[in-house]
C-alpha atoms as a PDB file:
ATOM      1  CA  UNK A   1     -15.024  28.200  -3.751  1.00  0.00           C
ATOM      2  CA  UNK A   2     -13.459  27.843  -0.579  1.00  0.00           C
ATOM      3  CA  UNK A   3     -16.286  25.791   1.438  1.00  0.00           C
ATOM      4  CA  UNK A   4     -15.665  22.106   3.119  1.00  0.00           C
ATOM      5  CA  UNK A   5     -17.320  19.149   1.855  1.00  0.00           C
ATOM      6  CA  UNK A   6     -17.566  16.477   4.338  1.00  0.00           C
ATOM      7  CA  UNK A   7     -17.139  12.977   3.208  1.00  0.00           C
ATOM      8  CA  UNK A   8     -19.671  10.500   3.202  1.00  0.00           C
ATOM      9  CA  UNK A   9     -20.702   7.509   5.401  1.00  0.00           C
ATOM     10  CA  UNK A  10     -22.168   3.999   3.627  1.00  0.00           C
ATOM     11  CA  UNK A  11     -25.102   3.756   4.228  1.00  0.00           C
ATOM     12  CA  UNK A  12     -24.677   0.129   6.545  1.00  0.00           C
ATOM     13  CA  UNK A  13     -21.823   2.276   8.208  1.00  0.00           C
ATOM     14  CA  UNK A  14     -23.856   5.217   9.424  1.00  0.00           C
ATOM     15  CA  UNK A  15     -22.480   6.490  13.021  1.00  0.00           C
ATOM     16  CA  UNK A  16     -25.016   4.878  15.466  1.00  0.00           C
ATOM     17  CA  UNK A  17     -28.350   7.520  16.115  1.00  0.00           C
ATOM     18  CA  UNK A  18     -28.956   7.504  19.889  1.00  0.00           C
ATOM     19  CA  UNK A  19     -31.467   9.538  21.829  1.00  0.00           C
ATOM     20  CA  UNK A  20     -28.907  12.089  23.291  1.00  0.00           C
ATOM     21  CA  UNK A  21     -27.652  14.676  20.715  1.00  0.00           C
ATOM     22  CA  UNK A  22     -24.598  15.425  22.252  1.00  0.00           C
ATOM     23  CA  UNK A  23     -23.325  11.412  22.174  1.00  0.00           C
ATOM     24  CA  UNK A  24     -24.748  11.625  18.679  1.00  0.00           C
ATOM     25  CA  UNK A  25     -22.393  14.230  17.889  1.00  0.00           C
ATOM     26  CA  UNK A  26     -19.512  12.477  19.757  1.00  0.00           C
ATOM     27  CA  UNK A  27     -20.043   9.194  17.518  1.00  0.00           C
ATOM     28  CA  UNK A  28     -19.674  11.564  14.353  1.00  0.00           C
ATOM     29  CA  UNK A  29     -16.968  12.894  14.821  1.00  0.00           C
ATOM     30  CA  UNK A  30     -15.046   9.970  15.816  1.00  0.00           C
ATOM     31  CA  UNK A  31     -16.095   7.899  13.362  1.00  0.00           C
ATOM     32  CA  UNK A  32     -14.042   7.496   9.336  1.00  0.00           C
ATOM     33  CA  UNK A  33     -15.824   8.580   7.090  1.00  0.00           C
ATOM     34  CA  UNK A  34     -15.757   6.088   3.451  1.00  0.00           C
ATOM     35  CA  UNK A  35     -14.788   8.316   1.368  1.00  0.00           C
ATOM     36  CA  UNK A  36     -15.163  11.809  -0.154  1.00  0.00           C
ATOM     37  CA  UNK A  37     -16.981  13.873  -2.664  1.00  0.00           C
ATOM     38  CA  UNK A  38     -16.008  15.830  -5.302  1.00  0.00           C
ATOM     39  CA  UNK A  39     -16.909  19.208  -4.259  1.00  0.00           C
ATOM     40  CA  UNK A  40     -17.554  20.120  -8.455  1.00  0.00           C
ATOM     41  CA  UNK A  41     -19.834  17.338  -9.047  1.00  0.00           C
ATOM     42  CA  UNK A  42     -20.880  14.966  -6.056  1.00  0.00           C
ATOM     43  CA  UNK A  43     -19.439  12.316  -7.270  1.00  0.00           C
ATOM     44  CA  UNK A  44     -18.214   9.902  -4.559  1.00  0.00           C
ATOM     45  CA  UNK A  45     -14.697   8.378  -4.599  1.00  0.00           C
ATOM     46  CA  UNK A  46     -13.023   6.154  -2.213  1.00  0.00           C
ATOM     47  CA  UNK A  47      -9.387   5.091  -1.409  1.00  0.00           C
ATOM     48  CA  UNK A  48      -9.737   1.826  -3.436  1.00  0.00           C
ATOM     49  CA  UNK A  49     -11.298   3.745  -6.349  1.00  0.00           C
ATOM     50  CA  UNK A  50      -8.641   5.823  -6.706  1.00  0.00           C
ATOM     51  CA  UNK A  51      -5.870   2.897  -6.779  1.00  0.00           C
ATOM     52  CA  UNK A  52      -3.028   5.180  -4.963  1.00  0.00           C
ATOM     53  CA  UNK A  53       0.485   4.353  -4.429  1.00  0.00           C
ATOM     54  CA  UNK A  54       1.726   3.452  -0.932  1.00  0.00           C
ATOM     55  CA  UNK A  55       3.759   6.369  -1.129  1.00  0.00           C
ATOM     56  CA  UNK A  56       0.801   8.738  -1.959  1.00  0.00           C
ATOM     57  CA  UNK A  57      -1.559   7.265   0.068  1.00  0.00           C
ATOM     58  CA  UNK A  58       1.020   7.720   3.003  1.00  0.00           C
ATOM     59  CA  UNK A  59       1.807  11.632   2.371  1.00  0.00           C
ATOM     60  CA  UNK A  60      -2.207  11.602   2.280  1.00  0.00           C
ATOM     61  CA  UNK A  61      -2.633  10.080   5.892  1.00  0.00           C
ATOM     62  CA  UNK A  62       0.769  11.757   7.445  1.00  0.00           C
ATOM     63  CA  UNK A  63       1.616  14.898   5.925  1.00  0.00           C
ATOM     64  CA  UNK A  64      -2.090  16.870   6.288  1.00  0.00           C
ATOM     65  CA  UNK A  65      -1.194  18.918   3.355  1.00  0.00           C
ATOM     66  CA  UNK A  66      -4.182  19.457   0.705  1.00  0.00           C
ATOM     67  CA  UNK A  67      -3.252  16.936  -2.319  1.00  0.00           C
ATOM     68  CA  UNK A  68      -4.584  17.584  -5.746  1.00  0.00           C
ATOM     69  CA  UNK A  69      -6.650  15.645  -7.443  1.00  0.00           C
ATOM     70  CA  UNK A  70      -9.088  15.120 -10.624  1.00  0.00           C
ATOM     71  CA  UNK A  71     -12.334  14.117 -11.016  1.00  0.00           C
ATOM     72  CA  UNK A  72     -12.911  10.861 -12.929  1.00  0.00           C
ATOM     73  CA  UNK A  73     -16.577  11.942 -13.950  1.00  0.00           C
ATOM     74  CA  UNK A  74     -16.616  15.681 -14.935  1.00  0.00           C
ATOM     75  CA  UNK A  75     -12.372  15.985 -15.059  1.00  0.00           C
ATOM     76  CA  UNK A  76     -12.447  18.841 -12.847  1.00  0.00           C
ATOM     77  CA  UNK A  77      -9.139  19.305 -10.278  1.00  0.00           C
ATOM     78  CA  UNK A  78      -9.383  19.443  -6.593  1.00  0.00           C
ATOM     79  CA  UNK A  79      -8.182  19.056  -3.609  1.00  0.00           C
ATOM     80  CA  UNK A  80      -8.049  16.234  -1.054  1.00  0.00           C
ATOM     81  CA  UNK A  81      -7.211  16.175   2.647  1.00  0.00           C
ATOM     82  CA  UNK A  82      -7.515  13.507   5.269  1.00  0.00           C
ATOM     83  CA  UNK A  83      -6.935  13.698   9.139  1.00  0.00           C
ATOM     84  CA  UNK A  84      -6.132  10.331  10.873  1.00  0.00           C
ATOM     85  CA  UNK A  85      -9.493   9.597  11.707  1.00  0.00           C
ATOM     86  CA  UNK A  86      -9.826   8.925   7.868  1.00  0.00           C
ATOM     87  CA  UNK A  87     -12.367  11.577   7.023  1.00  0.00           C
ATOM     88  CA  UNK A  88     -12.239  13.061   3.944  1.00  0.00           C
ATOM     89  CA  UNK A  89     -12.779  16.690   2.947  1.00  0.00           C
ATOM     90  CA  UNK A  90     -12.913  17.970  -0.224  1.00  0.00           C
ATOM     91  CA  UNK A  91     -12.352  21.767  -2.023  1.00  0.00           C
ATOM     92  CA  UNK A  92     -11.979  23.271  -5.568  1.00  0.00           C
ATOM     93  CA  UNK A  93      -9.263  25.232  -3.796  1.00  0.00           C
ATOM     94  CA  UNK A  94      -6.494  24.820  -1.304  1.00  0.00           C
ATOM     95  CA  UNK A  95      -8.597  27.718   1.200  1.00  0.00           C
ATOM     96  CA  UNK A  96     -10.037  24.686   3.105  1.00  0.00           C
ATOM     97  CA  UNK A  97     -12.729  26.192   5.125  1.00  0.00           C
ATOM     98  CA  UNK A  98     -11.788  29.794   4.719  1.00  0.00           C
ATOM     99  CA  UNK A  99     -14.749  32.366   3.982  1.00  0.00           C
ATOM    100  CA  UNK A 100     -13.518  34.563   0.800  1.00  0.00           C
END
């Protein structure tokens, strides 16, 4: 499994629909996403849920590097990356986006 999961929006913090795609697709992709899915089971997880240290939480925002992880509902590992824009990706391996 080597596929991108893009994290999710809340639902009251949806990027803003407009009638012109292309300015849709500009408020996207500037916008944070919430938080991120677990690419195993769905289930959603957001900074505060996960209760990180400073110290993680700060090699999560500045280093880019995939960080591994584990899935409170089906205890499955994976990994975690965030870009400064604060959206989260996840992937059952470290391939991020890479066809197999």
């Amino acid at each position: 499994m080597s596929k991108e999961i893009d994290g999710y929006f809340d639902r009251d913090n949806e990027p803003t629909a407009t009638s012109d795609p292309a300015l849709n697709v500009l408020f996207k992709a500037i916008r944070s996403h919430d938080g991120w899915l677990c690419p195993h089971c769905g289930a959603k997880r957001n900074i505060h849920d996960e209760e990180m240290s400073c110290q993680r939480y700060m090699e999560l925002i500045h280093e880019y590097a995939p960080m591994d992880m584990r899935c409170d509902h089906c205890d499955k590992e994976y990994y975690l990356k965030c870009l400064m824009t604060a959206k989260y990706y996840t992937c059952a391996d470290t391939s991020f986006g890479e066809e197999e």
